[in-house]
N, C-alpha and C. Protein backbone atom coordinates (compact mmCIF):
# COMPACT_ATOMS: atom_id res chain seq x y z
N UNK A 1 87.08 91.71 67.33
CA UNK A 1 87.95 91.01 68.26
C UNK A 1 88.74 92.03 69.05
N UNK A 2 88.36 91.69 70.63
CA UNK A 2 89.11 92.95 71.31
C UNK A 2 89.94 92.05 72.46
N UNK A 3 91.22 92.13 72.46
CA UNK A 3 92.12 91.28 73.32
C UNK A 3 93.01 92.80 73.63
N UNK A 4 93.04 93.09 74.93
CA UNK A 4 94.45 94.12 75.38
C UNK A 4 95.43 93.03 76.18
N UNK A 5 96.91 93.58 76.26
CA UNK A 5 97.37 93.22 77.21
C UNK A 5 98.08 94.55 78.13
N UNK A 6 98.57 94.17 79.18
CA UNK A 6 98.84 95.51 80.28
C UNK A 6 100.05 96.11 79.84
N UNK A 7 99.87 97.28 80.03
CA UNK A 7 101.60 98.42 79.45
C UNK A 7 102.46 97.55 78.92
N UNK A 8 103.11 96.96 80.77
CA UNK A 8 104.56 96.89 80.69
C UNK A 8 104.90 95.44 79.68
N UNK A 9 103.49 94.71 79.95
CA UNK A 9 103.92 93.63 78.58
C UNK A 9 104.50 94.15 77.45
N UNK A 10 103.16 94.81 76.68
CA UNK A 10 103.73 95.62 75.29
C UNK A 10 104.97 95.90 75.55
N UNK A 11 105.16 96.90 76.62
CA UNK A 11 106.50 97.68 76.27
C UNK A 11 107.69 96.57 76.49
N UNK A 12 107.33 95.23 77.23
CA UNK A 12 108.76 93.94 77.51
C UNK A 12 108.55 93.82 75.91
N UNK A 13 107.34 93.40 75.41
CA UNK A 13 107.39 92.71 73.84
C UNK A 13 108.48 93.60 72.89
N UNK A 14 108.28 95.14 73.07
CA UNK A 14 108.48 96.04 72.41
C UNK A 14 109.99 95.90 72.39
N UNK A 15 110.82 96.44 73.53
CA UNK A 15 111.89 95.76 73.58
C UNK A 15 112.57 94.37 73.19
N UNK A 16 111.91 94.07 73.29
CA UNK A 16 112.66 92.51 72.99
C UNK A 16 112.65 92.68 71.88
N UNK A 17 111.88 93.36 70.60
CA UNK A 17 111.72 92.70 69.05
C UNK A 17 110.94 92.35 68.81
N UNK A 18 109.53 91.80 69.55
CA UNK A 18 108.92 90.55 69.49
C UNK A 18 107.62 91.30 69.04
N UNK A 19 107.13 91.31 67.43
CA UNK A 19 106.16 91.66 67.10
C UNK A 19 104.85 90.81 66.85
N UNK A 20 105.28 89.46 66.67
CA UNK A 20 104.36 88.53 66.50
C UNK A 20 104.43 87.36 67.56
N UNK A 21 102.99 86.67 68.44
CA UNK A 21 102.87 86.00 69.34
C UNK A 21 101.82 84.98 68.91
N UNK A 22 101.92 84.10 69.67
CA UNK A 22 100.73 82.86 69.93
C UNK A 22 100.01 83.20 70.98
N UNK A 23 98.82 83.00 71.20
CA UNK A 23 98.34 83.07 72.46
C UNK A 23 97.33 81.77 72.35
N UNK A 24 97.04 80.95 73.33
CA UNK A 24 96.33 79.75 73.77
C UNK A 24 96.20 79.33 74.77
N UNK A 25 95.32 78.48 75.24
CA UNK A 25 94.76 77.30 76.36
C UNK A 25 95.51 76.49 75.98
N UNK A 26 95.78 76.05 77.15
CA UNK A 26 96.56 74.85 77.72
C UNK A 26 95.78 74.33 78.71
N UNK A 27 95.72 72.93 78.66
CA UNK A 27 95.11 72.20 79.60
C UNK A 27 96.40 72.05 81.26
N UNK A 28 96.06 72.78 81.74
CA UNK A 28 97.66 72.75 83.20
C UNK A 28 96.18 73.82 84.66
N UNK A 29 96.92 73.24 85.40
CA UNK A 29 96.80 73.80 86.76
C UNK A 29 95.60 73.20 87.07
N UNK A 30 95.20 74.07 88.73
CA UNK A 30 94.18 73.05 89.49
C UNK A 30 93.31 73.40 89.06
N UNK A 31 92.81 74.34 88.37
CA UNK A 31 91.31 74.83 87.53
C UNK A 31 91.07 74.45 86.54
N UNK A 32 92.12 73.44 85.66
CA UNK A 32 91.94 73.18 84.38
C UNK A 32 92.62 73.95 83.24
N UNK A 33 92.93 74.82 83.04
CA UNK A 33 93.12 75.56 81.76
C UNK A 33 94.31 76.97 82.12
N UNK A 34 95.22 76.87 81.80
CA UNK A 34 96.17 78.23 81.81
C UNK A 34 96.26 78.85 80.26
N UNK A 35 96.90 79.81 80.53
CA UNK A 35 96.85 80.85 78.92
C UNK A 35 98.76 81.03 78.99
N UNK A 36 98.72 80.61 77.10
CA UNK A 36 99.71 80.47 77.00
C UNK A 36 100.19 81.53 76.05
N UNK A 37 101.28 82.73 76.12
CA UNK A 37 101.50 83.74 75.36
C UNK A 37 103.10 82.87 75.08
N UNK A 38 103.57 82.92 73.87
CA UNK A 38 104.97 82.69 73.08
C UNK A 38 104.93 83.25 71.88
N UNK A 39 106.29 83.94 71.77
CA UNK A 39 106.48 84.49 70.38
C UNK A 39 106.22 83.00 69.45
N UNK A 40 106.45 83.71 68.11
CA UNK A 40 106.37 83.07 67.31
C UNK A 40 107.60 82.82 66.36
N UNK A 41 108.39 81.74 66.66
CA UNK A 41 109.46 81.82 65.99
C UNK A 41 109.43 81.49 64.49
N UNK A 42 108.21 80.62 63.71
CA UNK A 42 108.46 80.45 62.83
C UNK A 42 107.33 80.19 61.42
N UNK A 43 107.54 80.27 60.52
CA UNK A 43 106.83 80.79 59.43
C UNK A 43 105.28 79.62 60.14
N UNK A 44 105.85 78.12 59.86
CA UNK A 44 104.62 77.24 60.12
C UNK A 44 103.76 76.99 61.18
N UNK A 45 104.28 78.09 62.76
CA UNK A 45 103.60 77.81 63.54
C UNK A 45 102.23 79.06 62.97
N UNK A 46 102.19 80.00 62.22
CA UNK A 46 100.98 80.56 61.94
C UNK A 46 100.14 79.66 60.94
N UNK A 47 100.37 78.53 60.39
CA UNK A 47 99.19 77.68 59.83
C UNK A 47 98.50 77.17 60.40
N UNK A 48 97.11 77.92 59.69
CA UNK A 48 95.95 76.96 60.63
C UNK A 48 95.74 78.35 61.99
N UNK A 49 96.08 79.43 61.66
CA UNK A 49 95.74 80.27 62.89
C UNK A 49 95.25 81.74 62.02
N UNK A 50 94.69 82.32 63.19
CA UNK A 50 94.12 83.46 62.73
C UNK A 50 94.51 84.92 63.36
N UNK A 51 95.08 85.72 62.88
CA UNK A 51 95.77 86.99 63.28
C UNK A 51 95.00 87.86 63.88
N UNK A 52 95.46 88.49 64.60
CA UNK A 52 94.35 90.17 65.02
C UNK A 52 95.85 91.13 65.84
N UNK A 53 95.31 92.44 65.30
CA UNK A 53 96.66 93.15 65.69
C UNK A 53 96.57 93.28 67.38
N UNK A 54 96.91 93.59 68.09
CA UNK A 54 96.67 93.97 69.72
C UNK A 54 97.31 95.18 69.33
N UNK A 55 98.17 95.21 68.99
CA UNK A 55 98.91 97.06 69.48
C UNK A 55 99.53 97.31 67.92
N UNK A 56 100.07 98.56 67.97
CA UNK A 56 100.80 99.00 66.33
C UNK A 56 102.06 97.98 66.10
N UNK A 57 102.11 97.59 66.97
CA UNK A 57 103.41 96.95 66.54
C UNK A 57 103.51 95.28 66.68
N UNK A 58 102.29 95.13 67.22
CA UNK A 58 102.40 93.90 67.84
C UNK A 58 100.63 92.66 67.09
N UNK A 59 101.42 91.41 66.57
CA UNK A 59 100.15 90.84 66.04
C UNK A 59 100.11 89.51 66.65
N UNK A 60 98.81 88.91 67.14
CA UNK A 60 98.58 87.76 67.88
C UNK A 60 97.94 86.96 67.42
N UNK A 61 98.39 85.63 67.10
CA UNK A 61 97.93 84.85 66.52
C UNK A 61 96.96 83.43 67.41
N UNK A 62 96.02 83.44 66.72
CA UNK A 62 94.98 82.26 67.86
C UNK A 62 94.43 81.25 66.64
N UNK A 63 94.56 79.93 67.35
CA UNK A 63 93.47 78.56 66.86
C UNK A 63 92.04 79.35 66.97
N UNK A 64 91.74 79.44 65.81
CA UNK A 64 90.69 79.91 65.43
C UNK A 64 89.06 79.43 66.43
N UNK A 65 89.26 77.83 66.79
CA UNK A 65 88.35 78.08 67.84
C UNK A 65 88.09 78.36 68.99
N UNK A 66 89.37 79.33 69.31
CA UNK A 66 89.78 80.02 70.59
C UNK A 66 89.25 81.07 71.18
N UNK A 67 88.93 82.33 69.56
CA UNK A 67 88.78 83.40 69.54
C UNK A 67 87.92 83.67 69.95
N UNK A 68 87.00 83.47 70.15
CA UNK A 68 85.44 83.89 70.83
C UNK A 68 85.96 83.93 72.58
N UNK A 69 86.87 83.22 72.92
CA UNK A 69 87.01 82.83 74.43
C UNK A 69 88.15 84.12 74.62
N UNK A 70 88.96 84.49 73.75
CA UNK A 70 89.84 85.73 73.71
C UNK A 70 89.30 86.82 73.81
N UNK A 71 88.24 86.80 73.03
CA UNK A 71 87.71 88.10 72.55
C UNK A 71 87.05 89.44 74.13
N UNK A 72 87.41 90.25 74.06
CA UNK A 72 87.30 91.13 75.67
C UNK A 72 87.92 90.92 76.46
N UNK A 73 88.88 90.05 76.72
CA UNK A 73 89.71 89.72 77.56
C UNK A 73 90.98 90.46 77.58
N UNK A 74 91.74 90.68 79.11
CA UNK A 74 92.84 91.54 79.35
C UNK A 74 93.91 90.22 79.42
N UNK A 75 95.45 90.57 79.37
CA UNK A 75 96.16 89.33 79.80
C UNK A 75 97.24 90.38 80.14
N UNK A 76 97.73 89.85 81.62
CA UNK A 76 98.69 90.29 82.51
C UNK A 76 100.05 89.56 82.71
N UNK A 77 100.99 90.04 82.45
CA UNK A 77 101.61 89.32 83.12
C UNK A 77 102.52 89.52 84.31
N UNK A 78 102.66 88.52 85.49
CA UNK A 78 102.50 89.26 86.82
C UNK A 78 103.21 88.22 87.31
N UNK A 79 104.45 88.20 87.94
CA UNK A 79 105.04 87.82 88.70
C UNK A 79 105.89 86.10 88.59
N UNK A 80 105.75 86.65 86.81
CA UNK A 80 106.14 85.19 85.97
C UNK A 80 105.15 84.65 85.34
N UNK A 81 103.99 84.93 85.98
CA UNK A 81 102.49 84.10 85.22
C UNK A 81 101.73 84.95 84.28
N UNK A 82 101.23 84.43 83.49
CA UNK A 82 100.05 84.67 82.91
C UNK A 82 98.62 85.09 83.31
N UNK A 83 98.34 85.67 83.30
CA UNK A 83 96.99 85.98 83.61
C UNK A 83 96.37 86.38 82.76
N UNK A 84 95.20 85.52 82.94
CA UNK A 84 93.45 85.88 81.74
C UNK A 84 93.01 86.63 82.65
N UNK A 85 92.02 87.39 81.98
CA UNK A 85 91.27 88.46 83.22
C UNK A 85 89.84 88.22 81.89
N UNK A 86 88.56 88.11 81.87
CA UNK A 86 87.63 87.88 81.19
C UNK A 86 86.20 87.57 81.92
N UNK A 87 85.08 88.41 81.68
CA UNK A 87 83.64 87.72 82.15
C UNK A 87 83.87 86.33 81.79
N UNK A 88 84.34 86.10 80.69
CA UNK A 88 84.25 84.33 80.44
C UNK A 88 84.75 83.31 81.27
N UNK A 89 85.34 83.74 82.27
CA UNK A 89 85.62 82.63 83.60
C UNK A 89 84.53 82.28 84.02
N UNK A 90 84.73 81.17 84.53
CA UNK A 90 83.67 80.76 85.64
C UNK A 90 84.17 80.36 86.64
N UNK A 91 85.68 79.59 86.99
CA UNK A 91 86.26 79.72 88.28
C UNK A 91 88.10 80.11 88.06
N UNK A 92 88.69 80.50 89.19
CA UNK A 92 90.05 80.50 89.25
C UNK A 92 90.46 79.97 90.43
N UNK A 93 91.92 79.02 90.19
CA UNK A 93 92.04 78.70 91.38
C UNK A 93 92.94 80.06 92.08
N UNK A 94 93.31 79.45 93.06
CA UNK A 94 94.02 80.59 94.67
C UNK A 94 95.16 81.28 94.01
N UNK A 95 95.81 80.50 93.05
CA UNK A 95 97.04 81.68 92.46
C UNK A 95 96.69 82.09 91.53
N UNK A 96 95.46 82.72 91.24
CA UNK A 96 95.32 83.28 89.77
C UNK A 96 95.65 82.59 88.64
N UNK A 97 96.50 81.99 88.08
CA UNK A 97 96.38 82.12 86.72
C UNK A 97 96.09 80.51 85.97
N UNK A 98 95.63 79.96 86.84
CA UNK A 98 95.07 78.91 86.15
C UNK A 98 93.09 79.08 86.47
N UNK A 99 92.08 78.15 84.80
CA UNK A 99 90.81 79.08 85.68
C UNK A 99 90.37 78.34 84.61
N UNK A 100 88.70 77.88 84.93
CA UNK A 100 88.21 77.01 84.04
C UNK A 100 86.94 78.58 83.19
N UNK A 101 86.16 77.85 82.45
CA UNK A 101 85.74 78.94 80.81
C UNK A 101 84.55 78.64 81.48
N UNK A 102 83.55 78.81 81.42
CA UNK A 102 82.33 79.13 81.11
C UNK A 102 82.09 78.14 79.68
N UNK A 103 80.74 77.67 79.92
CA UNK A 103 80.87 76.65 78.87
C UNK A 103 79.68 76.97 78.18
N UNK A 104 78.35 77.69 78.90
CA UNK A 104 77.49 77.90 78.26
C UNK A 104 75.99 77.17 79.04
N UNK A 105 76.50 76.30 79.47
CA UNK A 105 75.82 75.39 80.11
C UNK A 105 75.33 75.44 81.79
N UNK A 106 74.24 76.20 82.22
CA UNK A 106 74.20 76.49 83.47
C UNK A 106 74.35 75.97 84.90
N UNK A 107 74.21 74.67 84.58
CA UNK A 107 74.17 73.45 85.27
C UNK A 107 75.58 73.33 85.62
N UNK A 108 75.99 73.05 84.68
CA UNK A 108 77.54 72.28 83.96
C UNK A 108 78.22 73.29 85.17
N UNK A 109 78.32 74.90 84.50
CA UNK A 109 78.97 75.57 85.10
C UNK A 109 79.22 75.92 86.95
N UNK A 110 77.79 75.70 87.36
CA UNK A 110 77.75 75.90 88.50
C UNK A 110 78.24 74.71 89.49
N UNK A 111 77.77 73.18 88.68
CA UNK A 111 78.48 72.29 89.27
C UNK A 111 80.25 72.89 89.46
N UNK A 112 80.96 73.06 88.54
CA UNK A 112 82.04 73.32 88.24
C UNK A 112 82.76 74.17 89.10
N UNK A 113 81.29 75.58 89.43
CA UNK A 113 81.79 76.45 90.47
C UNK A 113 81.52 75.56 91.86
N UNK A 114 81.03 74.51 91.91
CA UNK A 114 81.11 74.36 93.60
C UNK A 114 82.16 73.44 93.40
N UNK A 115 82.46 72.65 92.86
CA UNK A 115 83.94 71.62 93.16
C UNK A 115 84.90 72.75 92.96
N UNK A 116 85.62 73.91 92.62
CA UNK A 116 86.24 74.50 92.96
C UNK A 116 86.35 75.53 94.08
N UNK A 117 85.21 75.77 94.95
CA UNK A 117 85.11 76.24 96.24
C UNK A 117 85.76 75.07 97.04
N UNK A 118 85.12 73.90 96.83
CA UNK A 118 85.26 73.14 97.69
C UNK A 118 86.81 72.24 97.36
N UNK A 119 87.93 72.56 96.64
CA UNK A 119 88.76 72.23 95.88
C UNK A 119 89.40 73.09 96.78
N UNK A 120 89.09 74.26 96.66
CA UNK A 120 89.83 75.44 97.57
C UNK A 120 89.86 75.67 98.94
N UNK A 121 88.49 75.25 99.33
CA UNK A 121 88.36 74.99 101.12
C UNK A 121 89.16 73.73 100.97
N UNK A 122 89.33 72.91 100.72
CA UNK A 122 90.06 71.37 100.87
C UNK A 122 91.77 71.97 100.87
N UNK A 123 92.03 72.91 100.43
CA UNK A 123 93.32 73.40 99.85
C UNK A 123 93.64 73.90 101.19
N UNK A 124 92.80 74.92 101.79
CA UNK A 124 93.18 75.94 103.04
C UNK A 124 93.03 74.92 103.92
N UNK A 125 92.33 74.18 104.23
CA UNK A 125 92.47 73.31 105.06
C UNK A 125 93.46 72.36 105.88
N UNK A 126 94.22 72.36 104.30
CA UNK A 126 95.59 71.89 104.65
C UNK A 126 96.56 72.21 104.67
N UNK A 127 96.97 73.39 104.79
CA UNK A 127 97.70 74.46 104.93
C UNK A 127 98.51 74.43 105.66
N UNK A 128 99.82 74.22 106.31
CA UNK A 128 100.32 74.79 107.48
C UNK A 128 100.89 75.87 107.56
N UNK A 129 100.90 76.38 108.55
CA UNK A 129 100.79 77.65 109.08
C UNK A 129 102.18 78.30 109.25
């Protein structure tokens, strides 16, 4: 299991205290799915989850049928948001950090990639200027 996240995260986590996190999908935004990083305040939110260290100081905890979708993935955080960065996308919408998974399914997926082109031309379209 290989999950990084960028410097200045670690080093915000580092500061703060914050050695142990959640990380998850959330069903939110126009792509379907955002990534959710929160400490972990308390003994029972790690039941039922599965650990992996990210850094020396720092351990992340995931719903175990998450991990495969974690696994190689970078997570940024940038300008208040979250960001997944992963081959395992298959679309994102216009602000980055919402973005639907790759499902496995070739069909499935590509349908998926054209309603979000066309989700996004429908978006610029209406734009004012």
């Amino acid at each position: 299991m290989e999950l990084r996240f960028d410097k200045n995260t670690i080093k915000e986590f580092e500061e703060s205290g914050i050695q142990e996190i959640q990380c998850s999908f959330i069903q939110s935004g126009c792509a379907g799915t955002k990534i959710r990083v929160a400490p972990i305040s308390e003994e029972s939110e790690k039941i039922w989850m599965t650990a992996h260290a990210i850094h020396e100081n720092l351990i992340c905890y995931f719903k175990p049928s998450e991990i495969a979708q974690f696994d190689g993935a970078i997570i940024t955080k940038a300008q208040g948001k979250w960001i997944f960065t992963s081959s395992k996308i298959n679309t994102r919408c216009s602000c980055g950090s919402s973005f639907s998974l790759k499902t496995g399914d070739k069909m499935k997926d590509a349908i998926r990639k054209f309603q979000a082109m066309k989700q996004k031309s429908n978006h610029n379209t209406h734009e004012t200027p």
